[in-house]
N, C-alpha and C. Protein backbone atom coordinates (compact mmCIF):
# COMPACT_ATOMS: atom_id res chain seq x y z
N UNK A 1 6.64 67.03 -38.18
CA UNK A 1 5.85 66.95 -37.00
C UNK A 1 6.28 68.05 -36.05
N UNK A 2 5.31 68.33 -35.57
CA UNK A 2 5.88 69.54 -34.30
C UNK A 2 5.99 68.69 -33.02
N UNK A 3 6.96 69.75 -32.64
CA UNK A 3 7.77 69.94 -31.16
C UNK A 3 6.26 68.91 -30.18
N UNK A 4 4.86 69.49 -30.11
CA UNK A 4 4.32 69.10 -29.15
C UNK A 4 3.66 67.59 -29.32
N UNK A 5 3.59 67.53 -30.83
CA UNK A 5 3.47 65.92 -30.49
C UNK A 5 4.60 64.74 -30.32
N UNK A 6 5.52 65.27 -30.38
CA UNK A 6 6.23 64.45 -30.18
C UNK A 6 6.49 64.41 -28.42
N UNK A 7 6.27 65.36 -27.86
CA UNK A 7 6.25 65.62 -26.57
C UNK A 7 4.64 64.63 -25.92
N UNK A 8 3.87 65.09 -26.97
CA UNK A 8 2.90 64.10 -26.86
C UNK A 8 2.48 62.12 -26.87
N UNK A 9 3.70 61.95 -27.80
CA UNK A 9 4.04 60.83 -28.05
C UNK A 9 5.01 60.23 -26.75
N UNK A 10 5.93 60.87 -27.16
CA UNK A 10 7.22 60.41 -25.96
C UNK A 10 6.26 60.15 -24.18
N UNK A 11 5.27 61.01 -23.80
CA UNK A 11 4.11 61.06 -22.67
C UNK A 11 3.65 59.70 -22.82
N UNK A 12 3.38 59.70 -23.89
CA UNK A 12 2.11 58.34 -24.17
C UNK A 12 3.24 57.11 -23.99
N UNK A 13 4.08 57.25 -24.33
CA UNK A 13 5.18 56.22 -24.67
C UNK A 13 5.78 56.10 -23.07
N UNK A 14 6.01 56.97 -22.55
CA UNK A 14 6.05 56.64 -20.89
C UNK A 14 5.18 55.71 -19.81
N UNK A 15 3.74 56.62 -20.66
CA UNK A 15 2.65 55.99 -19.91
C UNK A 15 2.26 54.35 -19.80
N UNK A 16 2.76 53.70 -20.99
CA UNK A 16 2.67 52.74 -21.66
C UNK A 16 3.95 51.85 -21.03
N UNK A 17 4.91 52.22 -21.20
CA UNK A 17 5.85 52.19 -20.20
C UNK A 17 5.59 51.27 -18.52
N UNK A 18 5.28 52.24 -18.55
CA UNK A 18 5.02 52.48 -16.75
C UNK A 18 3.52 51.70 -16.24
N UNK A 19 2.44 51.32 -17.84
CA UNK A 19 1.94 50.12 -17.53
C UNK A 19 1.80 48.86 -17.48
N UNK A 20 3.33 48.77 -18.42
CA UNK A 20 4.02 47.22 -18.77
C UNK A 20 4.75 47.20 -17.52
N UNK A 21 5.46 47.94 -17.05
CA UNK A 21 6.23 47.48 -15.79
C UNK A 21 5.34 47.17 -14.37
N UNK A 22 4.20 47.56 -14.77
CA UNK A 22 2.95 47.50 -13.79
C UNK A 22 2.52 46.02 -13.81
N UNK A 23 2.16 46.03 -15.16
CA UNK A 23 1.80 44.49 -15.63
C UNK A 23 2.39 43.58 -15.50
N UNK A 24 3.67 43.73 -15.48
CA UNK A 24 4.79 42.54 -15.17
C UNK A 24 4.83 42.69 -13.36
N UNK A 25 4.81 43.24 -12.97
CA UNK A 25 5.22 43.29 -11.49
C UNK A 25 3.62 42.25 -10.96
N UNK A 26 2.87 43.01 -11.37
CA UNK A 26 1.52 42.18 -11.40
C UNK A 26 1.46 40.45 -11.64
N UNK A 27 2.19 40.38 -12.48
CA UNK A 27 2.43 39.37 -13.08
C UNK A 27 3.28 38.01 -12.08
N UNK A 28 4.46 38.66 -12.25
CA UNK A 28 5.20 38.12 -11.42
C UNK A 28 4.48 37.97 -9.79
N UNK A 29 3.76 38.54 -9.01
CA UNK A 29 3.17 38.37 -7.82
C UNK A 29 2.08 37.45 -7.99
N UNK A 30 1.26 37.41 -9.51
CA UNK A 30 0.01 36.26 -9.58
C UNK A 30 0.40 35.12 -9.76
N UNK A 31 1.93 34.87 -10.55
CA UNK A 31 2.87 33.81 -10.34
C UNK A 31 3.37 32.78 -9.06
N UNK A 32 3.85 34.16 -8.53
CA UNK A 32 4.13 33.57 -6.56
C UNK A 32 2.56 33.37 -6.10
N UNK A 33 2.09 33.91 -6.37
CA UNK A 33 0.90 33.34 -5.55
C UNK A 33 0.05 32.31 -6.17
N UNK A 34 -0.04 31.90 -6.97
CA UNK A 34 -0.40 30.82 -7.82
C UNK A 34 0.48 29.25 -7.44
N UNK A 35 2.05 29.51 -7.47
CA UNK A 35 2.76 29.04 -6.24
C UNK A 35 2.94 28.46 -5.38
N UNK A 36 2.44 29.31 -4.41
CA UNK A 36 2.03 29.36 -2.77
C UNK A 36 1.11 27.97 -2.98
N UNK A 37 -0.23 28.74 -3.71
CA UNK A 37 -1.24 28.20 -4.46
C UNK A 37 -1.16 26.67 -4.06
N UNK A 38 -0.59 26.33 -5.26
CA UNK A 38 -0.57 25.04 -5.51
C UNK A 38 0.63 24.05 -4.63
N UNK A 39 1.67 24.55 -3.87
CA UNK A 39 1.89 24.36 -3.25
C UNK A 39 1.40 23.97 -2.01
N UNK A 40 0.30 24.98 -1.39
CA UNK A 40 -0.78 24.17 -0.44
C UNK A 40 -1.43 23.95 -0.55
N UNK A 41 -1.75 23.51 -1.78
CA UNK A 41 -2.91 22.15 -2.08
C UNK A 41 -1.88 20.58 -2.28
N UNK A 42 -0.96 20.94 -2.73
CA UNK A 42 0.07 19.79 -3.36
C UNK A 42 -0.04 19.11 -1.42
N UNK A 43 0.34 19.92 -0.70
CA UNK A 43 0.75 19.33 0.97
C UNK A 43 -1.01 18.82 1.44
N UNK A 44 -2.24 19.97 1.16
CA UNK A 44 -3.08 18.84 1.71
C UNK A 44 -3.32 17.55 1.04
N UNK A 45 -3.04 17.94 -0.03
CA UNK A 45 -3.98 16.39 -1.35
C UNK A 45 -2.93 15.31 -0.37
N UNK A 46 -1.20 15.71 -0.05
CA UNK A 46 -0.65 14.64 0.56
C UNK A 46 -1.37 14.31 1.72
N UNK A 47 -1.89 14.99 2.96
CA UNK A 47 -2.19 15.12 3.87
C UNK A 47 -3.56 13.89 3.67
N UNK A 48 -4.00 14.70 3.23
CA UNK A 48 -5.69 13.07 2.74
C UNK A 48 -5.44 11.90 2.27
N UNK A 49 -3.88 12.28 1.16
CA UNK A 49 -3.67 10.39 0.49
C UNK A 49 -3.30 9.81 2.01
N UNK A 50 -2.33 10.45 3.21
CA UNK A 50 -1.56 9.60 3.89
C UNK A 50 -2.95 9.05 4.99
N UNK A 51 -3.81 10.25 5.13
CA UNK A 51 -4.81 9.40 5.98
C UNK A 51 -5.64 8.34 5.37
N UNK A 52 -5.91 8.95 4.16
CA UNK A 52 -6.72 7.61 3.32
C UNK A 52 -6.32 6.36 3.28
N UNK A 53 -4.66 6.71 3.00
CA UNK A 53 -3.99 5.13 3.26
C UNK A 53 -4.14 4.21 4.42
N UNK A 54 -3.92 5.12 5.37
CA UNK A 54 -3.57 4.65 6.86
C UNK A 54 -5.44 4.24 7.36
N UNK A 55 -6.58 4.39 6.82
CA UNK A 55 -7.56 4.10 6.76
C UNK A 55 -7.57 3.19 5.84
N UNK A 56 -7.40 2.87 5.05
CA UNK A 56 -7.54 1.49 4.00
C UNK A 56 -6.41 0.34 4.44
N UNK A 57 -5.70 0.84 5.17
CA UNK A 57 -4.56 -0.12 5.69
C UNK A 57 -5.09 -0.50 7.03
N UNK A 58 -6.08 0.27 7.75
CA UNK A 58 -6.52 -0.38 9.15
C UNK A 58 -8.04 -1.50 8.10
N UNK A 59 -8.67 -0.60 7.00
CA UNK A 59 -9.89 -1.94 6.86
C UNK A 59 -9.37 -3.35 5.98
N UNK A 60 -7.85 -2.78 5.78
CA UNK A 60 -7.89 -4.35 4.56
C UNK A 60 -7.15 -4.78 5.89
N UNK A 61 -6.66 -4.48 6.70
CA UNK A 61 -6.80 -5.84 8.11
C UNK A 61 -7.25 -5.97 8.74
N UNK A 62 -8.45 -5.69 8.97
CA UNK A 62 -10.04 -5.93 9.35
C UNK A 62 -10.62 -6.99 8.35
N UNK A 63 -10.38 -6.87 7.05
CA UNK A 63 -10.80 -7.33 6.22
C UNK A 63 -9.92 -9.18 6.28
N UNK A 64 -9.07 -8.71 6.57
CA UNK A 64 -8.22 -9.93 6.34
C UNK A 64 -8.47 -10.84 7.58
N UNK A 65 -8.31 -9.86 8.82
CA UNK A 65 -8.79 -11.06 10.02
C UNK A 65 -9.98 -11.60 10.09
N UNK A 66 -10.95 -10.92 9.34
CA UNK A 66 -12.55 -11.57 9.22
C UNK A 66 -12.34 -12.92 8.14
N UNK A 67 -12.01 -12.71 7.17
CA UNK A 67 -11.36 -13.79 6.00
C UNK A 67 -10.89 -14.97 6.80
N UNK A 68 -9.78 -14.70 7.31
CA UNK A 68 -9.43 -15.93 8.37
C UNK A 68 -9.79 -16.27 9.05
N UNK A 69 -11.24 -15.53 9.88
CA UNK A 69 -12.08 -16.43 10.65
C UNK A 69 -12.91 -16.81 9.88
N UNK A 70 -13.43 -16.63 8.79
CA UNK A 70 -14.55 -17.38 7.68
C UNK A 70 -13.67 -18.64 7.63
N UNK A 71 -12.92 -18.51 6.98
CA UNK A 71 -11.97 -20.04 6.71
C UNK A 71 -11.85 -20.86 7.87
N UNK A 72 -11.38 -20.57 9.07
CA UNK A 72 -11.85 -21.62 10.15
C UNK A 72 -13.01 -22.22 10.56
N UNK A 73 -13.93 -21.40 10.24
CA UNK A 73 -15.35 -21.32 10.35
C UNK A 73 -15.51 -22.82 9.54
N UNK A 74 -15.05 -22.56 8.13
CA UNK A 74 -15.30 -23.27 6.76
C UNK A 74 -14.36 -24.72 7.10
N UNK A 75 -13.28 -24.63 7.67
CA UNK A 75 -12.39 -25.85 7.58
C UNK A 75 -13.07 -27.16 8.32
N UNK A 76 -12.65 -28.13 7.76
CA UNK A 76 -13.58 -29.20 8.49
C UNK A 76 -12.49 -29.83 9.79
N UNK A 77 -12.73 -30.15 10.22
CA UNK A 77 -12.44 -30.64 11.71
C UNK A 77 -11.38 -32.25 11.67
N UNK A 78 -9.98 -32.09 11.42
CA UNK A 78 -9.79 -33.19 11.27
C UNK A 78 -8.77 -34.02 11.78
N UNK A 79 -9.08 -33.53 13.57
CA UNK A 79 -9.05 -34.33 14.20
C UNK A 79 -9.31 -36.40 14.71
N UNK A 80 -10.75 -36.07 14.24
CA UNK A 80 -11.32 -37.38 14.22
C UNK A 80 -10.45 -38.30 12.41
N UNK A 81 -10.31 -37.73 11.53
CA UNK A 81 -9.15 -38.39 11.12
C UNK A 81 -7.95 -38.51 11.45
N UNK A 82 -7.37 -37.45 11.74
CA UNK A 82 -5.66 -37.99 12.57
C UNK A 82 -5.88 -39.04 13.56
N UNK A 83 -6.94 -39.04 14.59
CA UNK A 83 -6.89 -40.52 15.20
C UNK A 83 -7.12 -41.54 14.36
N UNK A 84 -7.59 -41.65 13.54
CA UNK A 84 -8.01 -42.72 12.81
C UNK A 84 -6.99 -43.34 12.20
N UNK A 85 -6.09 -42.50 12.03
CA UNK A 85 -4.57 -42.81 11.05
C UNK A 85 -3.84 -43.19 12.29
N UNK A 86 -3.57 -42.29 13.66
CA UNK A 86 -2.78 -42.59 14.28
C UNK A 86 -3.30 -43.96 14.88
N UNK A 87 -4.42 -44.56 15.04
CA UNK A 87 -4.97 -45.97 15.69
C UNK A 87 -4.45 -46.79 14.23
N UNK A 88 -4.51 -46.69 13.18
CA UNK A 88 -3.81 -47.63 12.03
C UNK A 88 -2.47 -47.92 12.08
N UNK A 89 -1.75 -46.71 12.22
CA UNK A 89 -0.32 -46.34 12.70
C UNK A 89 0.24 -47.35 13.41
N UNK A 90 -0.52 -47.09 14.79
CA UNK A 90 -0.31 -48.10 15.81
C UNK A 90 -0.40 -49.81 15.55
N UNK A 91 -2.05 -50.16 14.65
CA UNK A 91 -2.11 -51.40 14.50
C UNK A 91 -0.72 -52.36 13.40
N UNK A 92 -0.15 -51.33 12.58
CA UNK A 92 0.67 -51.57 11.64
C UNK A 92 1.63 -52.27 12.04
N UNK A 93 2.52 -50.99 13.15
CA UNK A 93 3.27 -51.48 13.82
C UNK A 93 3.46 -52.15 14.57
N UNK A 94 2.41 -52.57 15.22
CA UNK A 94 1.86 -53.58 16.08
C UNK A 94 2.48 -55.49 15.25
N UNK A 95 1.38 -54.84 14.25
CA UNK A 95 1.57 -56.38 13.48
C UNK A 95 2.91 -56.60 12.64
N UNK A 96 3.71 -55.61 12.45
CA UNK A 96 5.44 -55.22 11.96
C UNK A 96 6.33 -56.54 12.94
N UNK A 97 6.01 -55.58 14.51
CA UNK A 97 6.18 -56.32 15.25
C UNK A 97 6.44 -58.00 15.83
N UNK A 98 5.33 -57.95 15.36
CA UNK A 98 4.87 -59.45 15.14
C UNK A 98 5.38 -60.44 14.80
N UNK A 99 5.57 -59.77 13.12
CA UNK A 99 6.20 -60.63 12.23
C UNK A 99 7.95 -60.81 12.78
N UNK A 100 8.53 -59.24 12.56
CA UNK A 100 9.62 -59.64 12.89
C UNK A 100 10.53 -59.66 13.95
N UNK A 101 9.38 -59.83 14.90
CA UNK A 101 10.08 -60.51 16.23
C UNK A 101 10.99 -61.88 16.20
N UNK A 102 10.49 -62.42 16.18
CA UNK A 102 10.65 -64.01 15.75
C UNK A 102 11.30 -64.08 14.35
N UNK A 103 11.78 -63.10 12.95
CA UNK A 103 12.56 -63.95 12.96
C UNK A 103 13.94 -62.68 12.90
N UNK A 104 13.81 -62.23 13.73
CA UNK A 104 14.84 -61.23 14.40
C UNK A 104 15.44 -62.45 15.46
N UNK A 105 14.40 -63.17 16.32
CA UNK A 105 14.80 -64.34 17.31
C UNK A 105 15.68 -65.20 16.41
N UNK A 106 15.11 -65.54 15.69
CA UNK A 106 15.55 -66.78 14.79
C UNK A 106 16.85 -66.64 14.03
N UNK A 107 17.38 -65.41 14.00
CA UNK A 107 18.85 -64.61 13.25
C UNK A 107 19.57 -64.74 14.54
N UNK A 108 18.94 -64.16 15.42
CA UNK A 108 19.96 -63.96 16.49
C UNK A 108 20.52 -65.23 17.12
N UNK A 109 19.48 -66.55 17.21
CA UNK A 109 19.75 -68.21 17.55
C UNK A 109 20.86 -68.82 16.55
N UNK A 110 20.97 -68.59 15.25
CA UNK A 110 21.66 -68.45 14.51
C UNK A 110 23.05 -68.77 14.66
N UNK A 111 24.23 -69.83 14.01
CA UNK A 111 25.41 -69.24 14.24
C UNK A 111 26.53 -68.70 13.32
């Protein structure tokens, strides 16, 4: 081979060179910025879950205090039975009374 292609080669072989180190430098910067990239998307996607939350956490207790007024709404009223028990209550003891008055008397006359 002569002197000039190899002078020709060794050129080409520079050039080639000097477009891999191009390519990598390239490279490495579409890397960092790819990066960056996804890095500020990674912080908004957080940014929307924490409001989304903090919005689903104000309607499921919206949700929940409406629930608990349906159920009061729904509960039946049972008052007018607790008197009914507490006037039995009373008559029970009433007639308890009764009985063992007398012979509570009749222990105590006793000797």
């Amino acid at each position: 081979m002569s002197e000039e292609r190899f002078v020709a080669i060794e050129t080409r072989l520079d050039s080639v060179e000097t477009k891999l180190d191009s390519m990598r430098q390239e490279m490495r910067e579409m890397g960092q910025d790819l990066r960056r990239g996804m890095s500020d998307l990674g912080q908004e996607l957080r940014g929307e879950m924490n409001g989304g939350l903090r919005d689903l956490g104000r309607q499921m207790r919206v949700l929940h205090e409406d629930v608990i007024d349906r159920i009061k709404v729904l509960a039946p009223d049972l008052e007018p039975i607790r008197r009914e028990f507490r006037a039995e209550d009373a008559n029970l003891k009433d007639e308890i009374d009764q009985r063992l008055a007398p012979l509570e008397s009749a222990l105590r006359k006793r000797p």
